[in-house]
N, C-alpha and C. Protein backbone atom coordinates (compact mmCIF):
# COMPACT_ATOMS: atom_id res chain seq x y z
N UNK A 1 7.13 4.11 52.77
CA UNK A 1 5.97 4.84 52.33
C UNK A 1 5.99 4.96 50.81
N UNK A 2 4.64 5.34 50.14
CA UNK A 2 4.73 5.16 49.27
C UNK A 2 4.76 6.51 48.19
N UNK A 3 5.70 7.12 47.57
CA UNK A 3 5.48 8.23 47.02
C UNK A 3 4.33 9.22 46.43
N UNK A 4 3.94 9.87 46.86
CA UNK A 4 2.63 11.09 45.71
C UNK A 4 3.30 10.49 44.36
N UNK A 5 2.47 10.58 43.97
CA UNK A 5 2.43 10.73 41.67
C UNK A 5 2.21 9.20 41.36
N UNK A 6 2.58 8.62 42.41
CA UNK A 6 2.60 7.32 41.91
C UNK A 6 1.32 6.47 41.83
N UNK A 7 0.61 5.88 40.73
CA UNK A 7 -0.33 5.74 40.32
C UNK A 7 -0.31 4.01 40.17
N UNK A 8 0.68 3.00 40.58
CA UNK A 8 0.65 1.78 40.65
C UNK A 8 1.67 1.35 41.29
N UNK A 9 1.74 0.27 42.40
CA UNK A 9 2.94 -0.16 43.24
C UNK A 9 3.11 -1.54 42.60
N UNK A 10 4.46 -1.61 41.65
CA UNK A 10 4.58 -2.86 41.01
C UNK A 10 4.64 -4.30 41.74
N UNK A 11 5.37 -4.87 40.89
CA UNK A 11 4.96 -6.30 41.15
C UNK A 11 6.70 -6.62 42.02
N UNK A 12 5.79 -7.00 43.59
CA UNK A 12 7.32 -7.33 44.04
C UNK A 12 7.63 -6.11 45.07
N UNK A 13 7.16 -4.96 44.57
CA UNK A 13 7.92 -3.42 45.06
C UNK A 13 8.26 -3.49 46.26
N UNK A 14 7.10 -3.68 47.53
CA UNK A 14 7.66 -3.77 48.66
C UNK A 14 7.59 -5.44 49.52
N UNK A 15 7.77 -6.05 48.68
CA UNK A 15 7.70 -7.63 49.46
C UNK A 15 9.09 -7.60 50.36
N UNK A 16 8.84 -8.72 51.19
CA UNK A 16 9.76 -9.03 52.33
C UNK A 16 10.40 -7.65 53.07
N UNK A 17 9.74 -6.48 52.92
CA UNK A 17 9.57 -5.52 54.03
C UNK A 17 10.11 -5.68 55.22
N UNK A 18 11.82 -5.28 55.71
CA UNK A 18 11.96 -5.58 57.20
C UNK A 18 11.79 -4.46 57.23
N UNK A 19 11.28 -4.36 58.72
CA UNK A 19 11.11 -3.22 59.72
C UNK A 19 9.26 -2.13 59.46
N UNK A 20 8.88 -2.53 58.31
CA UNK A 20 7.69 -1.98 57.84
C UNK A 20 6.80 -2.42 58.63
N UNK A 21 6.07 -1.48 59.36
CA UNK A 21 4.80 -1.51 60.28
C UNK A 21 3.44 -0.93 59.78
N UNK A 22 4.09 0.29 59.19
CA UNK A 22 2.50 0.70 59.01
C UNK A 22 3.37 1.49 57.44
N UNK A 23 2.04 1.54 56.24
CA UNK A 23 2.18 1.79 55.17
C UNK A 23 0.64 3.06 55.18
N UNK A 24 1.44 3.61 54.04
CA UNK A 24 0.32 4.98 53.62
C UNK A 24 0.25 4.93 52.04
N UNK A 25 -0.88 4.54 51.45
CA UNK A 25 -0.73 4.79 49.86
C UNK A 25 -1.44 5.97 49.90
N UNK A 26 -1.12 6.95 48.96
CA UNK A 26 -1.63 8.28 48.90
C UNK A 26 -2.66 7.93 47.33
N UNK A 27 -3.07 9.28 47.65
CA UNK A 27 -3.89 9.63 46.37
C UNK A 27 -3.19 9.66 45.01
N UNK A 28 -4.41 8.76 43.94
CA UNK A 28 -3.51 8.76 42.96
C UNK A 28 -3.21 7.31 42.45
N UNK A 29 -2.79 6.55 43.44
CA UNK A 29 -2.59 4.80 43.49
C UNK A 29 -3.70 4.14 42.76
N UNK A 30 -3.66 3.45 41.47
CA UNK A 30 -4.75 3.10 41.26
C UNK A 30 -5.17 1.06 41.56
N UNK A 31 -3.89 1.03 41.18
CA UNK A 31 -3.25 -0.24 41.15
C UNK A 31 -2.54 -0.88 42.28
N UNK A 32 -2.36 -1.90 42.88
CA UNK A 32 -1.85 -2.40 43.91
C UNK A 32 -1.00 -3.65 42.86
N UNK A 33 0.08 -3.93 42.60
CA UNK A 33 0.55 -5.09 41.57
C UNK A 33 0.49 -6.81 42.70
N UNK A 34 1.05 -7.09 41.89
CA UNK A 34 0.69 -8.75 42.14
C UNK A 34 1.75 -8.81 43.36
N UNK A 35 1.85 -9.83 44.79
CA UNK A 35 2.77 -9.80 45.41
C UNK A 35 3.68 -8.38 45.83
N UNK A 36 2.91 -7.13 45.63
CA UNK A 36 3.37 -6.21 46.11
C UNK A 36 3.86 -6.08 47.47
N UNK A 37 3.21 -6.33 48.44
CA UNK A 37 3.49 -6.49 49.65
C UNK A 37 3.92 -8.35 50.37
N UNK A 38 3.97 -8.86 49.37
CA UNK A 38 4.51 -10.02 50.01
C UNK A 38 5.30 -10.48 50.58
N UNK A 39 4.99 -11.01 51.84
CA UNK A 39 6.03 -11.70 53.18
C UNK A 39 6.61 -10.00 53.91
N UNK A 40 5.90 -9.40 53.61
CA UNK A 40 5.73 -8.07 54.59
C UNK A 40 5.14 -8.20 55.86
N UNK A 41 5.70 -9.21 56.67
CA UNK A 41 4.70 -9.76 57.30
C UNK A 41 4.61 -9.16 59.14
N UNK A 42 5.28 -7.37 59.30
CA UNK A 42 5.60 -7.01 60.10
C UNK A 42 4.59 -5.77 60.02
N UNK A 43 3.63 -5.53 58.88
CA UNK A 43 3.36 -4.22 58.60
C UNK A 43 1.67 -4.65 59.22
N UNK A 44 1.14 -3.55 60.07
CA UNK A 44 0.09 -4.01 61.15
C UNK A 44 -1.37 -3.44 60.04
N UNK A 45 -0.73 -1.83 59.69
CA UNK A 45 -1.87 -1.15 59.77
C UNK A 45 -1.35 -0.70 58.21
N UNK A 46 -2.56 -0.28 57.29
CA UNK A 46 -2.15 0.23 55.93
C UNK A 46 -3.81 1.64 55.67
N UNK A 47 -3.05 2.20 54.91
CA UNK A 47 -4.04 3.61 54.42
C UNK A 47 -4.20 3.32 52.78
N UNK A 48 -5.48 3.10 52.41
CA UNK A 48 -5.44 3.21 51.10
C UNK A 48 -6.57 4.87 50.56
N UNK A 49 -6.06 4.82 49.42
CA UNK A 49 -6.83 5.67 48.75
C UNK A 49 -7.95 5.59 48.47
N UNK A 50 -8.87 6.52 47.70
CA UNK A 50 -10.04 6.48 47.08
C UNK A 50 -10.05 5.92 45.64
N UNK A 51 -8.99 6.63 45.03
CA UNK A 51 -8.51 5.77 43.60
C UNK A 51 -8.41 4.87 43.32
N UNK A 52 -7.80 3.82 44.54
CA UNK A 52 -7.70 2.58 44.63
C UNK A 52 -8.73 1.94 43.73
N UNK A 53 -8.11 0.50 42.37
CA UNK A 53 -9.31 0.14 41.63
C UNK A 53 -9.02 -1.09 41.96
N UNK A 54 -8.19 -1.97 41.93
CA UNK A 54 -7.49 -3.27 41.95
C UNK A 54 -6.42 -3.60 42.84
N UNK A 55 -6.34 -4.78 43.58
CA UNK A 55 -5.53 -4.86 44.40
C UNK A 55 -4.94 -6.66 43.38
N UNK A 56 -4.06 -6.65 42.66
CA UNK A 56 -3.59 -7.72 41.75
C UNK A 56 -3.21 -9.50 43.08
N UNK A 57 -2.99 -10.37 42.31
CA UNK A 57 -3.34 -11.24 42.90
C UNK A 57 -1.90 -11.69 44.35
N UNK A 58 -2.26 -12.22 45.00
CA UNK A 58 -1.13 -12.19 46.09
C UNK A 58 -0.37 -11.10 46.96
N UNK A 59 -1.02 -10.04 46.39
CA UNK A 59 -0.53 -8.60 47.02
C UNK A 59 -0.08 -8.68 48.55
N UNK A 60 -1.02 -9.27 49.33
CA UNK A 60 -0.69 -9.31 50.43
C UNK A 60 -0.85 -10.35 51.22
N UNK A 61 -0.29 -11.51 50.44
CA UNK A 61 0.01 -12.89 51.13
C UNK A 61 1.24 -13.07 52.08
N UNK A 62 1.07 -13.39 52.76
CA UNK A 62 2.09 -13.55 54.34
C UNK A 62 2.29 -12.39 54.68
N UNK A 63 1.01 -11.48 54.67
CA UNK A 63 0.99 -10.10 55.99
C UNK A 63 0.60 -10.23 57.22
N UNK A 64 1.01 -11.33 57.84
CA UNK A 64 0.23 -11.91 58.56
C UNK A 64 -0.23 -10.98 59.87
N UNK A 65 0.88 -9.85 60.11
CA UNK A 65 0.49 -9.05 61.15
C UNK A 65 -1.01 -7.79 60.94
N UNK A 66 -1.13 -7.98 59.45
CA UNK A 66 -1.82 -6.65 58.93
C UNK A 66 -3.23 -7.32 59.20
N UNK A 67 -3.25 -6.12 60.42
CA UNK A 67 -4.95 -6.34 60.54
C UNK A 67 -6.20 -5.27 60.82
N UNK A 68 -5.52 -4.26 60.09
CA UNK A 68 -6.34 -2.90 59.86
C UNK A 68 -6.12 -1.92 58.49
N UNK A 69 -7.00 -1.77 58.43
CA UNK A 69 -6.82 -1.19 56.61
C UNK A 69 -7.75 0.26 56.75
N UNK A 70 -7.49 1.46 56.80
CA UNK A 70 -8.19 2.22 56.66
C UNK A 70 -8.41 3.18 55.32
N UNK A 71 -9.56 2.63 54.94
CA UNK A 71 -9.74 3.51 53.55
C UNK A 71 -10.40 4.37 52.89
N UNK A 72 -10.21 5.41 52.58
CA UNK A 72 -10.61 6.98 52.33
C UNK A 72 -11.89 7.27 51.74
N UNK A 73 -12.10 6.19 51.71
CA UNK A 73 -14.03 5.85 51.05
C UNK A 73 -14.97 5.17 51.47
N UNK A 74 -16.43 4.94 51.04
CA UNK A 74 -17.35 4.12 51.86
C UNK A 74 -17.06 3.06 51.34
N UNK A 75 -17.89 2.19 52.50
CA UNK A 75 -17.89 0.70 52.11
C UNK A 75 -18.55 0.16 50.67
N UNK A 76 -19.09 0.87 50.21
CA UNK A 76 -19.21 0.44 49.03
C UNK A 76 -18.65 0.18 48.19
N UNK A 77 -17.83 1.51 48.23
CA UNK A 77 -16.73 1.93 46.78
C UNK A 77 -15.58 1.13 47.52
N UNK A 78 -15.69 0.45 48.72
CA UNK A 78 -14.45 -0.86 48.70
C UNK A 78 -14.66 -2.13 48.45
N UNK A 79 -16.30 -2.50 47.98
CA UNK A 79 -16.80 -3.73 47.73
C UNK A 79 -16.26 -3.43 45.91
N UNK A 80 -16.54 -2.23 45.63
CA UNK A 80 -16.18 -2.02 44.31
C UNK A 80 -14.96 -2.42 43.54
N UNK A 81 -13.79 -2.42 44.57
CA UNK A 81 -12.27 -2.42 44.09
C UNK A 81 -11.91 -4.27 43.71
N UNK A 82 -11.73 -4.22 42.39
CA UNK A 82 -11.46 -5.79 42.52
C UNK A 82 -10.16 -6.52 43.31
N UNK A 83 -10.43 -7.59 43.34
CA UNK A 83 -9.43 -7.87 44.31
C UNK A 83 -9.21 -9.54 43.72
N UNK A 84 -7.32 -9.74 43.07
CA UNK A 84 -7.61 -11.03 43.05
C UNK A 84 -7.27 -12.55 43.41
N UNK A 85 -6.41 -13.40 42.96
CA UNK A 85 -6.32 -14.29 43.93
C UNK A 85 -5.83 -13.86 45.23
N UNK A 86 -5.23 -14.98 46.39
CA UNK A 86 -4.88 -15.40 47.52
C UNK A 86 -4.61 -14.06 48.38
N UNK A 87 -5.56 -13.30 48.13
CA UNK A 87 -5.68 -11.85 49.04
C UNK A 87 -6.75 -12.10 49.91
N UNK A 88 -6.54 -13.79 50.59
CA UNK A 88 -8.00 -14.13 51.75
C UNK A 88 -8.04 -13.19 52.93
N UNK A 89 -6.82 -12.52 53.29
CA UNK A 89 -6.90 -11.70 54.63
C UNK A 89 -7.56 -10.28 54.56
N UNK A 90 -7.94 -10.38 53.29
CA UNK A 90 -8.98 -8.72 53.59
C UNK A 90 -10.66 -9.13 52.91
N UNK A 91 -10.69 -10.93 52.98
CA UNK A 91 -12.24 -11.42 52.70
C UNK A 91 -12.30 -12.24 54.39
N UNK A 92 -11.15 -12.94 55.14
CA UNK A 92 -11.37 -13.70 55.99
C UNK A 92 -11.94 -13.29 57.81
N UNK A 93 -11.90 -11.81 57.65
CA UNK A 93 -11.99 -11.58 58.83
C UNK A 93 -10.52 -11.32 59.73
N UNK A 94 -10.13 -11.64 58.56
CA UNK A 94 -8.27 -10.70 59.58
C UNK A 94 -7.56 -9.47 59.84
N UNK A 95 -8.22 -9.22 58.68
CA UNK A 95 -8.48 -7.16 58.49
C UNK A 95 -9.71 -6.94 58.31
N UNK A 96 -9.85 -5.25 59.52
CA UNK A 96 -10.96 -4.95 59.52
C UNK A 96 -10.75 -3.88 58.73
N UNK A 97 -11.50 -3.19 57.77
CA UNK A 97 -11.46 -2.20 57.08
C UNK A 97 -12.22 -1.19 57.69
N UNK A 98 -11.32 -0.29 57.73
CA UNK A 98 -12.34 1.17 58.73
C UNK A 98 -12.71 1.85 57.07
N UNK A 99 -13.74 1.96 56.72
CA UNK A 99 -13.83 3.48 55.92
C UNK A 99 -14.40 5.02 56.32
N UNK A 100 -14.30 5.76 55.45
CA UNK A 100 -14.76 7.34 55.62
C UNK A 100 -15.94 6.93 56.25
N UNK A 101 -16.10 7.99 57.21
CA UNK A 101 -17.29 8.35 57.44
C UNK A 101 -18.19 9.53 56.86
């Protein structure tokens, strides 16, 4: 999990993740770094914030199990968050993004 205060998950931080299923970024996170979650490829379900601005490139390449993302805002303000290279599994239809209602 990912600590309160923390306002960016670097580059690398939680890649190759054994045993990680489900992740919680709290409030506050603004940043997602490059390959953050890479070859995490056991973690199903993830919680993002509202803060959330950028998810950096490769963040979550070989997640292959992650296929639900629930995030604390409307769908808009998640079309809003940039997102950049080889992060195809949250444009391809492999994660569904639940937001606020």
């Amino acid at each position: 999990t990912v600590c309160e205060g923390t306002e960016r998950i670097g580059k690398f931080a939680m890649s190759s993740a054994a045993n990680l299923t489900c992740v919680h970024v709290p409030e506050g996170v603004v940043t997602i770094g490059d390959s953050a979650f890479y070859n995490s490829n056991l973690i199903e379900e993830m919680g993002l914030p509202t803060t959330l601005e950028s998810i950096d490139n490769s963040a979550f390449t070989w997640c292959d199990a992650l296929t639900r993302i629930n995030y604390a805002s409307s769908s808009d303000d998640w079309a809003g968050i940039s997102v950049g290279d080889n992060n195809e599994l949250l444009s391809n239809g492999q994660v569904t993004v639940y937001p606020a209602k």
